[in-house]
N, C-alpha and C. Protein backbone atom coordinates (compact mmCIF):
# COMPACT_ATOMS: atom_id res chain seq x y z
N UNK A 1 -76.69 -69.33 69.19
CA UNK A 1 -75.70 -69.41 68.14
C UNK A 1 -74.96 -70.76 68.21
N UNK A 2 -74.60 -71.14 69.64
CA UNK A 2 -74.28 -72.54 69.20
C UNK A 2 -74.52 -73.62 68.81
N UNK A 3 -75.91 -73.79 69.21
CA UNK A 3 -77.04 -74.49 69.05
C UNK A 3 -77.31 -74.59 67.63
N UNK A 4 -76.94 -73.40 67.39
CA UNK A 4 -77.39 -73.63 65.60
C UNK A 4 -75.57 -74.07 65.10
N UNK A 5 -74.56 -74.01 65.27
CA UNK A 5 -73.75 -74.17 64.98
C UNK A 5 -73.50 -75.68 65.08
N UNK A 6 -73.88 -76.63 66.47
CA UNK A 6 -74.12 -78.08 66.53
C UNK A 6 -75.19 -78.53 65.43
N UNK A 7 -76.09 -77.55 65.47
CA UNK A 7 -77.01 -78.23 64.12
C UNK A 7 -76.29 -78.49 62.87
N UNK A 8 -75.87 -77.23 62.44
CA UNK A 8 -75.29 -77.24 60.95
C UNK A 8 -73.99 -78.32 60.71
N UNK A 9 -73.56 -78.77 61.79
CA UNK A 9 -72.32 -79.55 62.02
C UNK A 9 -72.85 -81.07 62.08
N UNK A 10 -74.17 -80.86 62.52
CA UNK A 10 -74.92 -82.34 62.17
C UNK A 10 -75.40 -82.65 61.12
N UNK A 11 -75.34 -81.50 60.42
CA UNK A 11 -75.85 -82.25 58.91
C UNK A 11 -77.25 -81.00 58.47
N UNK A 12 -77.81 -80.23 59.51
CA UNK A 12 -78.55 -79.29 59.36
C UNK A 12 -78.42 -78.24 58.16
N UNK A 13 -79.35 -78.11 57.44
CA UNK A 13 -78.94 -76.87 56.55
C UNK A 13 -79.92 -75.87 55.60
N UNK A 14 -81.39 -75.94 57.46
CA UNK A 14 -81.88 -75.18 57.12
C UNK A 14 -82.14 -74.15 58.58
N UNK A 15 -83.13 -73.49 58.70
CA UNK A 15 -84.02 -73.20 59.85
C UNK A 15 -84.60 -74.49 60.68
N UNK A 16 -85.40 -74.57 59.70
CA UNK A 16 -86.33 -75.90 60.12
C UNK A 16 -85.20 -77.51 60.71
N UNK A 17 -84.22 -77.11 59.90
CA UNK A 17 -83.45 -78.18 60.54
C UNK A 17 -82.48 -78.16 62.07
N UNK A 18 -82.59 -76.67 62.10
CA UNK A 18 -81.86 -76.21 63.69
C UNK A 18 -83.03 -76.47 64.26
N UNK A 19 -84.39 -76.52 63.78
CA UNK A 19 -85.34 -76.45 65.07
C UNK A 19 -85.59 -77.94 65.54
N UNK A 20 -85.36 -78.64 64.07
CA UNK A 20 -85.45 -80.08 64.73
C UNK A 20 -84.20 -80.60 65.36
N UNK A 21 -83.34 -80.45 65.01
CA UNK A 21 -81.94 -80.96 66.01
C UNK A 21 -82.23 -80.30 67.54
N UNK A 22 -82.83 -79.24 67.38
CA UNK A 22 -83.09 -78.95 68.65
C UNK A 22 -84.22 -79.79 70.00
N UNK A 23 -84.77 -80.33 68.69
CA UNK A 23 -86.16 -80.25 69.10
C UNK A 23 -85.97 -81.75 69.93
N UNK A 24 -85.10 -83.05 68.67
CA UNK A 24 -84.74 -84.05 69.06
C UNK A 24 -83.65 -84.02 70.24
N UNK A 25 -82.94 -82.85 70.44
CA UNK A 25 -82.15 -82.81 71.41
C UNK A 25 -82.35 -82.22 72.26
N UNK A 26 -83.29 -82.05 72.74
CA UNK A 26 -83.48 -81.04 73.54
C UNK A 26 -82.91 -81.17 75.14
N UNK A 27 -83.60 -82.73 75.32
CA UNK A 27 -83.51 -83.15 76.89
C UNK A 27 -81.74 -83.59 76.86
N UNK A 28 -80.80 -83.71 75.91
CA UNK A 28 -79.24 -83.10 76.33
C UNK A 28 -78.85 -82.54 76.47
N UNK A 29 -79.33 -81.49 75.53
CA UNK A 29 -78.96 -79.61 75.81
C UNK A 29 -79.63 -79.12 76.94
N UNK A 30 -80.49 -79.26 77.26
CA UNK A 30 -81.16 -78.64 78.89
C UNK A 30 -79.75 -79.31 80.11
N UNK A 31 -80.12 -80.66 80.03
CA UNK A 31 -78.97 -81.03 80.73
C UNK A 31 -77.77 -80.71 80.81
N UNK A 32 -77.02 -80.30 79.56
CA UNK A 32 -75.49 -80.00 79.78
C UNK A 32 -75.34 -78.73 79.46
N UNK A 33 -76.42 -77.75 79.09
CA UNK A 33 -75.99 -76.07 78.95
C UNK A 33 -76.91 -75.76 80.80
N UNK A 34 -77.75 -76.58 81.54
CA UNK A 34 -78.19 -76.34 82.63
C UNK A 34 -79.09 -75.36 82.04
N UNK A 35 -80.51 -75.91 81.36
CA UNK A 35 -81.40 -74.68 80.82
C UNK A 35 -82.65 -75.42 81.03
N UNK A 36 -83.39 -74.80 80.95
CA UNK A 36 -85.03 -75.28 80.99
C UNK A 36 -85.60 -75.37 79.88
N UNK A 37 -85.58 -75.46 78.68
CA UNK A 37 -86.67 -75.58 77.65
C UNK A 37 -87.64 -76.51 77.79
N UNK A 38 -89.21 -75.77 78.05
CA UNK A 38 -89.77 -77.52 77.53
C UNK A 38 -89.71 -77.25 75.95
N UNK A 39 -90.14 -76.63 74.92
CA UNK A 39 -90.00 -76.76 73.96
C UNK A 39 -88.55 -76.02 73.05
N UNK A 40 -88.53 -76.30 71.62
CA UNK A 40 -87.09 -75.39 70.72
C UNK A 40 -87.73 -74.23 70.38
N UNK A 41 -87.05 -73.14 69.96
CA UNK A 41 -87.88 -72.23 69.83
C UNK A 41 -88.46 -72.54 68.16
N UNK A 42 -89.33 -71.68 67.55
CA UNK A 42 -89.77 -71.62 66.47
C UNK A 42 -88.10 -71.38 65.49
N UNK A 43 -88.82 -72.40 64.14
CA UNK A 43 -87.95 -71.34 63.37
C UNK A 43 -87.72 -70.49 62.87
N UNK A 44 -89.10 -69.09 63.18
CA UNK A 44 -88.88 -68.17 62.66
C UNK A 44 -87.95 -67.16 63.78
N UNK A 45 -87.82 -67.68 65.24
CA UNK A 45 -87.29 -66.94 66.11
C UNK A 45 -86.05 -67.27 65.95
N UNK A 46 -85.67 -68.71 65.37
CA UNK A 46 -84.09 -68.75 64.92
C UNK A 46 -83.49 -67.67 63.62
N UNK A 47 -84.35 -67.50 62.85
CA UNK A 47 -83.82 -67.25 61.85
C UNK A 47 -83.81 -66.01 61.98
N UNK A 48 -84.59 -64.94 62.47
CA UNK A 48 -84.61 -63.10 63.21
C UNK A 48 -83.38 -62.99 64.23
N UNK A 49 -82.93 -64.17 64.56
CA UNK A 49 -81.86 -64.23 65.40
C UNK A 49 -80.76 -63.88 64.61
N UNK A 50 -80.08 -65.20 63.88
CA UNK A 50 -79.33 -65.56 63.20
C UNK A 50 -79.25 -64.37 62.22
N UNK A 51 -79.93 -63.80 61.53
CA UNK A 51 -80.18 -62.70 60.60
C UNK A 51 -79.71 -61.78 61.32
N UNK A 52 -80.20 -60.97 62.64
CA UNK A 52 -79.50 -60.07 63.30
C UNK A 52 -78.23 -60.34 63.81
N UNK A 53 -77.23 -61.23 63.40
CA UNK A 53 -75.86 -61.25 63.58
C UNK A 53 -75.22 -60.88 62.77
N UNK A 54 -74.22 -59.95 62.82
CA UNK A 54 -73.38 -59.12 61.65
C UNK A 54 -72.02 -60.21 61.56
N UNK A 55 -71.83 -60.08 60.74
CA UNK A 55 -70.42 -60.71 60.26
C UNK A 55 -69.27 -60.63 61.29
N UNK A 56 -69.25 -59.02 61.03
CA UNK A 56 -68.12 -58.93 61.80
C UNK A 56 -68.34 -58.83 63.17
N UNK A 57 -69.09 -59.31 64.15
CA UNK A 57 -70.12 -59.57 65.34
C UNK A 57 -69.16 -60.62 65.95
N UNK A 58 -69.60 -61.30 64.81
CA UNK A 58 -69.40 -63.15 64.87
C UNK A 58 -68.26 -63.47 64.95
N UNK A 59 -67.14 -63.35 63.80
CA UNK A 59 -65.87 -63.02 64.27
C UNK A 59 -65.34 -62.37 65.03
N UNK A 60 -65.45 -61.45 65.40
CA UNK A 60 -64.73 -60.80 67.15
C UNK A 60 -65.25 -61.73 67.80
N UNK A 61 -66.64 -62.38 67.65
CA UNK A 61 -66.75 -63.23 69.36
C UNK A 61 -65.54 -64.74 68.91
N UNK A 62 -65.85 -65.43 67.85
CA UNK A 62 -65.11 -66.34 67.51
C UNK A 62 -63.63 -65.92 67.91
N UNK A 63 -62.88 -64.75 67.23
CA UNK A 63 -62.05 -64.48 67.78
C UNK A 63 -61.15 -64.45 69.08
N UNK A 64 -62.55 -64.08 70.02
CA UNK A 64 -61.98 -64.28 71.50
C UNK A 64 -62.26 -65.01 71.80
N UNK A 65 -63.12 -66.02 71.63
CA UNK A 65 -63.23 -67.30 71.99
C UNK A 65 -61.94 -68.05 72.17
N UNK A 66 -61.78 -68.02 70.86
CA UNK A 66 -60.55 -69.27 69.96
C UNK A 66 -59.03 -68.39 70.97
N UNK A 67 -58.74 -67.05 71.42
CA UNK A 67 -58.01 -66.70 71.55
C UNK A 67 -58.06 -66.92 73.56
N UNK A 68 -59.23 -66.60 74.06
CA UNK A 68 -59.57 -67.95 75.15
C UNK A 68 -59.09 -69.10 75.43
N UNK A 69 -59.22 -70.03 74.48
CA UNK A 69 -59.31 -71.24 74.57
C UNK A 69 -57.41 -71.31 74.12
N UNK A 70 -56.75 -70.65 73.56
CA UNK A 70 -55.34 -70.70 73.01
C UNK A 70 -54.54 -70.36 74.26
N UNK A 71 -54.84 -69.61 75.14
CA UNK A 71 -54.12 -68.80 75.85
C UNK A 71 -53.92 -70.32 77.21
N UNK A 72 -54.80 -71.29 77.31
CA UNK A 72 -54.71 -72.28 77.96
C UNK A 72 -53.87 -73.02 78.35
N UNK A 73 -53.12 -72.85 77.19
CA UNK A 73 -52.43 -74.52 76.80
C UNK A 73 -50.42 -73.21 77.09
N UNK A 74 -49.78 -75.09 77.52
CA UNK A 74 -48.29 -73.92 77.70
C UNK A 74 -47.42 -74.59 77.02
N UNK A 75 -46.14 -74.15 77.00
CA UNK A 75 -45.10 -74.57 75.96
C UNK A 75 -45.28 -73.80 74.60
N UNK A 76 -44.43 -74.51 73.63
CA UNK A 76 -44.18 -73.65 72.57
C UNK A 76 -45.23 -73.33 71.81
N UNK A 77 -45.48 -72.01 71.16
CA UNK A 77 -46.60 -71.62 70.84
C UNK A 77 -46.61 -71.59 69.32
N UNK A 78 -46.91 -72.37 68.42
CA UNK A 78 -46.55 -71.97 67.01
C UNK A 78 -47.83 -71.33 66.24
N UNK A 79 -47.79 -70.20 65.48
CA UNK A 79 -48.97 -69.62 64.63
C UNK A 79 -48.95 -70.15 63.01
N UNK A 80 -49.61 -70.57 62.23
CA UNK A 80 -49.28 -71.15 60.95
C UNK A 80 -50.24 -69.88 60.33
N UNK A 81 -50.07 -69.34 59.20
CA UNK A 81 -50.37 -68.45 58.55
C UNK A 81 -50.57 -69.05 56.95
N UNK A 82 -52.18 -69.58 56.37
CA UNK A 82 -51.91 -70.26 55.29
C UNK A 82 -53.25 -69.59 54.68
N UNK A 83 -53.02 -69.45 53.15
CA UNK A 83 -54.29 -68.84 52.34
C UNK A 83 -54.81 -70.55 51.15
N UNK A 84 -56.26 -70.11 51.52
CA UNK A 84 -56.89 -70.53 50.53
C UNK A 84 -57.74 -70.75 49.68
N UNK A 85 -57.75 -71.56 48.63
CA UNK A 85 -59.02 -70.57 47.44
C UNK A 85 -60.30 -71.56 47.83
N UNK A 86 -61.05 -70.84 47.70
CA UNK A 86 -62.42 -71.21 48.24
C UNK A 86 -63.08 -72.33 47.32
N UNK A 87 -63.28 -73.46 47.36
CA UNK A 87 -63.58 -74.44 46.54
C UNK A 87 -65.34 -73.89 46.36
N UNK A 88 -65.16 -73.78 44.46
CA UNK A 88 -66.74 -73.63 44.03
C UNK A 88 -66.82 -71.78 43.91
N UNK A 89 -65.83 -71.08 44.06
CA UNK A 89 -66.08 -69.67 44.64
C UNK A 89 -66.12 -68.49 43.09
N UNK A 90 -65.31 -69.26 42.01
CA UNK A 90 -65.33 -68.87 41.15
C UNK A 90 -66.50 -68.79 40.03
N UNK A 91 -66.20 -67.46 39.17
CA UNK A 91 -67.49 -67.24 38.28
C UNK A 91 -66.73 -66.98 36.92
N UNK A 92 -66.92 -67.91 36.31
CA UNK A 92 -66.79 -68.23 34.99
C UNK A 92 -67.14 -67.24 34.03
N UNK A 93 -68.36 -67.46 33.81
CA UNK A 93 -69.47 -66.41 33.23
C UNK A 93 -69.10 -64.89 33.18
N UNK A 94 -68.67 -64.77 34.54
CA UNK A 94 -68.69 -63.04 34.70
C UNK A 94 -67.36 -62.81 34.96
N UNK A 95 -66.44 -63.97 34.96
CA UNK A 95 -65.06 -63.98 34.59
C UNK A 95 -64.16 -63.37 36.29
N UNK A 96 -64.88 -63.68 37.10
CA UNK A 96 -64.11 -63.44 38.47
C UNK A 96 -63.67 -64.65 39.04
N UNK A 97 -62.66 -64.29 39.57
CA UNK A 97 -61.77 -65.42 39.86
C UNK A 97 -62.49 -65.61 41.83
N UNK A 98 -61.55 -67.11 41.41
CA UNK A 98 -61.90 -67.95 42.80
C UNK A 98 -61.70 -67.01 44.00
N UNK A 99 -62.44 -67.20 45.13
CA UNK A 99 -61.81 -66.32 46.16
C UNK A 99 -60.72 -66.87 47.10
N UNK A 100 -60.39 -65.71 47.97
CA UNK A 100 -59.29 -66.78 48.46
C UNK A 100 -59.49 -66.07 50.26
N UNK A 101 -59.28 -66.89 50.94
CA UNK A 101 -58.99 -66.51 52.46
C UNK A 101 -57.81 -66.99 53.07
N UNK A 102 -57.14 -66.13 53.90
CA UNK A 102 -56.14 -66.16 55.40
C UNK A 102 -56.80 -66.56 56.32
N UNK A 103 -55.72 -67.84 56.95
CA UNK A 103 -56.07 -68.41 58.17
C UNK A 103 -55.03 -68.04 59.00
N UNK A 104 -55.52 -68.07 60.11
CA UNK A 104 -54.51 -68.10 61.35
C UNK A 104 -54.73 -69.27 61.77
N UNK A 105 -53.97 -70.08 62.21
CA UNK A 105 -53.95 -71.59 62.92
C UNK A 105 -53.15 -71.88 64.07
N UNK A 106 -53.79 -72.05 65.10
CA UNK A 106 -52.74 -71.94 66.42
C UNK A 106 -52.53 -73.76 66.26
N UNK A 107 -51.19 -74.20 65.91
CA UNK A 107 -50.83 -75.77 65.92
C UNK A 107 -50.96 -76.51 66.68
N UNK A 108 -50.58 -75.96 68.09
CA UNK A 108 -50.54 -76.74 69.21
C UNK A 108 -51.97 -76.57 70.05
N UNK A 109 -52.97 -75.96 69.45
CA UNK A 109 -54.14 -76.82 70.03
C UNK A 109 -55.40 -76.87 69.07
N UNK A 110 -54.73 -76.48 67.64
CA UNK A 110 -55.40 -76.96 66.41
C UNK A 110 -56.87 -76.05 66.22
N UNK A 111 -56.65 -74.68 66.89
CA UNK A 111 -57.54 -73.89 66.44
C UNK A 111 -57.46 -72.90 65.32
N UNK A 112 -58.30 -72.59 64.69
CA UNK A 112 -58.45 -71.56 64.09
C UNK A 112 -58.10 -70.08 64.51
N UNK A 113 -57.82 -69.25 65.13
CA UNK A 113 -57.65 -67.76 65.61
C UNK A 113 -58.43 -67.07 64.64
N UNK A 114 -57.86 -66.93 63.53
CA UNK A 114 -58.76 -65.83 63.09
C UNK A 114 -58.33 -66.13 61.30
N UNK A 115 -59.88 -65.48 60.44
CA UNK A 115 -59.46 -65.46 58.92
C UNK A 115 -60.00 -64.26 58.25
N UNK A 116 -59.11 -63.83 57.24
CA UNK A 116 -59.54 -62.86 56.46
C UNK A 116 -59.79 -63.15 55.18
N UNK A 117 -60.76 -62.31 54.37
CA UNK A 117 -60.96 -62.60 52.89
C UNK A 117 -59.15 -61.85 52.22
N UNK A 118 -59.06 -62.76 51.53
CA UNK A 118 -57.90 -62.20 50.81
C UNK A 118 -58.77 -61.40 49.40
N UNK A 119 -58.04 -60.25 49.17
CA UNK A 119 -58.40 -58.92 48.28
C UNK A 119 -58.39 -59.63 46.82
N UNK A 120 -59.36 -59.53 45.94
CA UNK A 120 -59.31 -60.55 44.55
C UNK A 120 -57.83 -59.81 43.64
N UNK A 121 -57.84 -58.46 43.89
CA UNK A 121 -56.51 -57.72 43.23
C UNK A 121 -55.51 -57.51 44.03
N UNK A 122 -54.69 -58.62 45.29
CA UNK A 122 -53.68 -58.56 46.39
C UNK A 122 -53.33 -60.15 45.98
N UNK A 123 -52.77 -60.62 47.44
CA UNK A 123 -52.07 -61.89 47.89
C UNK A 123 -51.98 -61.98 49.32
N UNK A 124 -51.33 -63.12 49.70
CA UNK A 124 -51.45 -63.57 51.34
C UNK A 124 -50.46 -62.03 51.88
N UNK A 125 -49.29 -61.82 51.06
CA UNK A 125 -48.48 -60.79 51.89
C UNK A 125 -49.33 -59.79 53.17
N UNK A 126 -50.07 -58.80 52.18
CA UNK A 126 -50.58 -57.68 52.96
C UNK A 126 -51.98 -58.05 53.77
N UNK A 127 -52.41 -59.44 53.31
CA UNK A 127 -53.22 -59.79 54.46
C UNK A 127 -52.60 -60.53 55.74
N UNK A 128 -51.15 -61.22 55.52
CA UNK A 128 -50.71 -61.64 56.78
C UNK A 128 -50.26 -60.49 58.20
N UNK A 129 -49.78 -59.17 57.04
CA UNK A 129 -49.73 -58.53 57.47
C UNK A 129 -50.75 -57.79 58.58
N UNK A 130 -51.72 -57.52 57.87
CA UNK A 130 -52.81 -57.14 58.74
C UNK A 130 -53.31 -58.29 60.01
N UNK A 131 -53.22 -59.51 59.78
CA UNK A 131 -53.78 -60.51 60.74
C UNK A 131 -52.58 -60.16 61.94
N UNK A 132 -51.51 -59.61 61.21
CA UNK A 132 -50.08 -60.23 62.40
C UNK A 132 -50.53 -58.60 63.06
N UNK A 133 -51.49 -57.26 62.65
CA UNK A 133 -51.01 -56.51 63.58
C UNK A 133 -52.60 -57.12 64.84
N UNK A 134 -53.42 -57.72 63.84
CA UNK A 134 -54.68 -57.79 65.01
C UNK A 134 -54.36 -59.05 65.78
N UNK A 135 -54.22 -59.95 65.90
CA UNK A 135 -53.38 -60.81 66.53
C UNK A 135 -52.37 -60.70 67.78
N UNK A 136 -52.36 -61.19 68.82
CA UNK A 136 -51.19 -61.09 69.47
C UNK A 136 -50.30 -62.28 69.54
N UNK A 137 -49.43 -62.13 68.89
CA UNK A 137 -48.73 -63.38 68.47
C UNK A 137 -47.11 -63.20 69.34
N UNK A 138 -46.99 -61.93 70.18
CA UNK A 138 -46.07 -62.13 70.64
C UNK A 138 -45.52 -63.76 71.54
N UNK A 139 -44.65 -63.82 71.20
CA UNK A 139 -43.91 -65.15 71.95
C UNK A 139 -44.06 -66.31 71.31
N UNK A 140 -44.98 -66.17 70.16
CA UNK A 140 -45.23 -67.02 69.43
C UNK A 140 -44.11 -67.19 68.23
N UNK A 141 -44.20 -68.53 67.52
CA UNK A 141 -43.79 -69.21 66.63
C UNK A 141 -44.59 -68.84 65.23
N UNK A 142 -44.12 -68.00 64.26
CA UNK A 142 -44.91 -67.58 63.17
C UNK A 142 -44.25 -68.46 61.84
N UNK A 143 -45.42 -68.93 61.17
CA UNK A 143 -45.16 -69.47 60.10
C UNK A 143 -45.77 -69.10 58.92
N UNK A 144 -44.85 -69.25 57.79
CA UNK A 144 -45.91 -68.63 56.75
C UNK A 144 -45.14 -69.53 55.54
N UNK A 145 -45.78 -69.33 54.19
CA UNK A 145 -45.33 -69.89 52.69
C UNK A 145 -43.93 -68.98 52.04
N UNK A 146 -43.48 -69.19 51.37
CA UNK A 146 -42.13 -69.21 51.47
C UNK A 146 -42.53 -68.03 50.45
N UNK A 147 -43.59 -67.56 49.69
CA UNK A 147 -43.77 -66.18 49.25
C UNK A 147 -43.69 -65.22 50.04
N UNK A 148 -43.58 -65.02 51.54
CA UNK A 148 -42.94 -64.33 52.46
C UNK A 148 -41.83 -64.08 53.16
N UNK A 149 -41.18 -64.83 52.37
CA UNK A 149 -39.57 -64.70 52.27
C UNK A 149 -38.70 -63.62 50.95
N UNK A 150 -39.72 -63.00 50.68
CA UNK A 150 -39.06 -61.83 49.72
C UNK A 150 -38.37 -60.59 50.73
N UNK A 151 -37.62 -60.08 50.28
CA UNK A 151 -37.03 -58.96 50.49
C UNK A 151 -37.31 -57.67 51.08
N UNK A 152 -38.22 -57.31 50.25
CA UNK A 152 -39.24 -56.30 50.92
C UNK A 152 -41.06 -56.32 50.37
N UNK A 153 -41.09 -57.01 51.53
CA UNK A 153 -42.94 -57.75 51.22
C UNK A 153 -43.62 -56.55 51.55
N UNK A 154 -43.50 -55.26 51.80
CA UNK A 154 -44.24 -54.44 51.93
C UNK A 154 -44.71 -53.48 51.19
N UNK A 155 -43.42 -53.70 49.73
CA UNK A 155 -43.95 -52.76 48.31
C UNK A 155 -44.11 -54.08 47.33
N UNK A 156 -45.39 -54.21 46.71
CA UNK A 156 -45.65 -54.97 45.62
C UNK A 156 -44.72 -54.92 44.54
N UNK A 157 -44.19 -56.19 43.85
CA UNK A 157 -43.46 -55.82 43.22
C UNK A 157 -43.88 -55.04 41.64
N UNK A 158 -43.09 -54.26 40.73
CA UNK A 158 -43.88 -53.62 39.10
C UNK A 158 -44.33 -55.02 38.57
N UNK A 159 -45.32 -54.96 37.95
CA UNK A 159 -44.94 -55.78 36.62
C UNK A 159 -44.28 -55.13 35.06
N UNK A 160 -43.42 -56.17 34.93
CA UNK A 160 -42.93 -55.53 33.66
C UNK A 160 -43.51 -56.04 32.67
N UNK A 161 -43.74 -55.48 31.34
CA UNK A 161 -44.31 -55.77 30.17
C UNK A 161 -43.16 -55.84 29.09
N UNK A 162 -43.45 -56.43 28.06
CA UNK A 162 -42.42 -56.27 26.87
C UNK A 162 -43.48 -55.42 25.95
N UNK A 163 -42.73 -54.59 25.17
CA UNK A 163 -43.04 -54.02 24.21
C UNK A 163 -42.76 -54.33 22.72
C-alpha cells in the first residue's frame, strides 16, 4: 500500500505505473524498507491487492497512523476542523451538487487525522460533531468556522417560507 501510494505521488496513475515506479525503484526500496525483491510484483497482483482494500480498512489504518505520528510531538496541541467542496465533484446534468468533505488537521505537525464525506442534505455542524466524538481531541485546541458558533448547533435550524 505504500508503495503504491509513493507511486501515485510520483505522478503514477495506473497499475502498470505502480509496477514501473517499482520496478525503477526497486534497488531503494529493498534498501530502505530492508526487503529482498529481485523483481516488482506483477500488475495484476497490485491491482487484486489494492481492490481487496475496503474504504473504511484504509482509513482506520490512516487514522492510526496519522494519530501515531500526532501523539509524538509536545506542547500545544491545536485541531483545525475545516470542510470542503470537492473540486470537479459536481453533476450538472443530473443536477447534484458538488460534494463536500471534513477534515481534521492536527497544526502543529501538519497532519491530516481524519475526514468525512459531508451528507449532500447536512453541513460541517453534525459532521464535526461526529469527527469530535471519534477523535480524541482531549487537551487539545479545537478550531472550527464561525458557522459553529450558533447557539444550539445540535437542532437544525426551520426554514421559513413566505406565503
Amino acid at each position: 500500500m505504500l508503495f503504491s501510494i509513493l507511486a501515485i505521488v510520483s505522478g503514477a496513475n495506473s497499475y502498470r505505473g505502480i509496477r514501473t515506479f517499482l520496478k525503477v525503484h526497486r534497488r531503494k526500496l529493498n534498501k530502505a524498507f530492508k526487503i529482498s525483491w529481485k523483481r516488482p510484483p506483477a500488475h495484476t497482483a497490485i491491482r487484486y491487492i489494492l481492490q481487496g482494500l475496503t474504504a473504511a480498512d484504509v482509513e482506520k489504518a490512516f487514522r492510526e497512523h496519522a494519530a501515531n505520528l500526532n501523539t509524538a510531538v509536545s506542547g500545544a496541541r491545536v485541531v483545525a476542523f475545516d470542510g470542503k467542496a470537492l473540486k470537479g465533484s459536481f453533476d450538472s446534468l443530473n443536477d447534484a451538487k458538488a460534494r463536500q468533505v471534513l477534515s481534521a488537521f492536527a497544526v502543529d505537525t501538519a497532519l491530516v487525522l481524519a475526514h468525512i464525506e459531508i451528507d449532500e442534505k447536512s453541513n460541517e455542524i453534525p459532521a464535526v460533531q461526529k469527527l469530535l466524538e471519534e477523535l480524541d481531541v482531549a487537551d487539545h485546541i479545537v478550531t472550527c468556522d464561525a458557522m459553529h458558533c450558533q447557539k444550539k448547533p445540535s437542532k437544525p435550524q426551520p426554514r421559513r417560507t413566505r406565503i
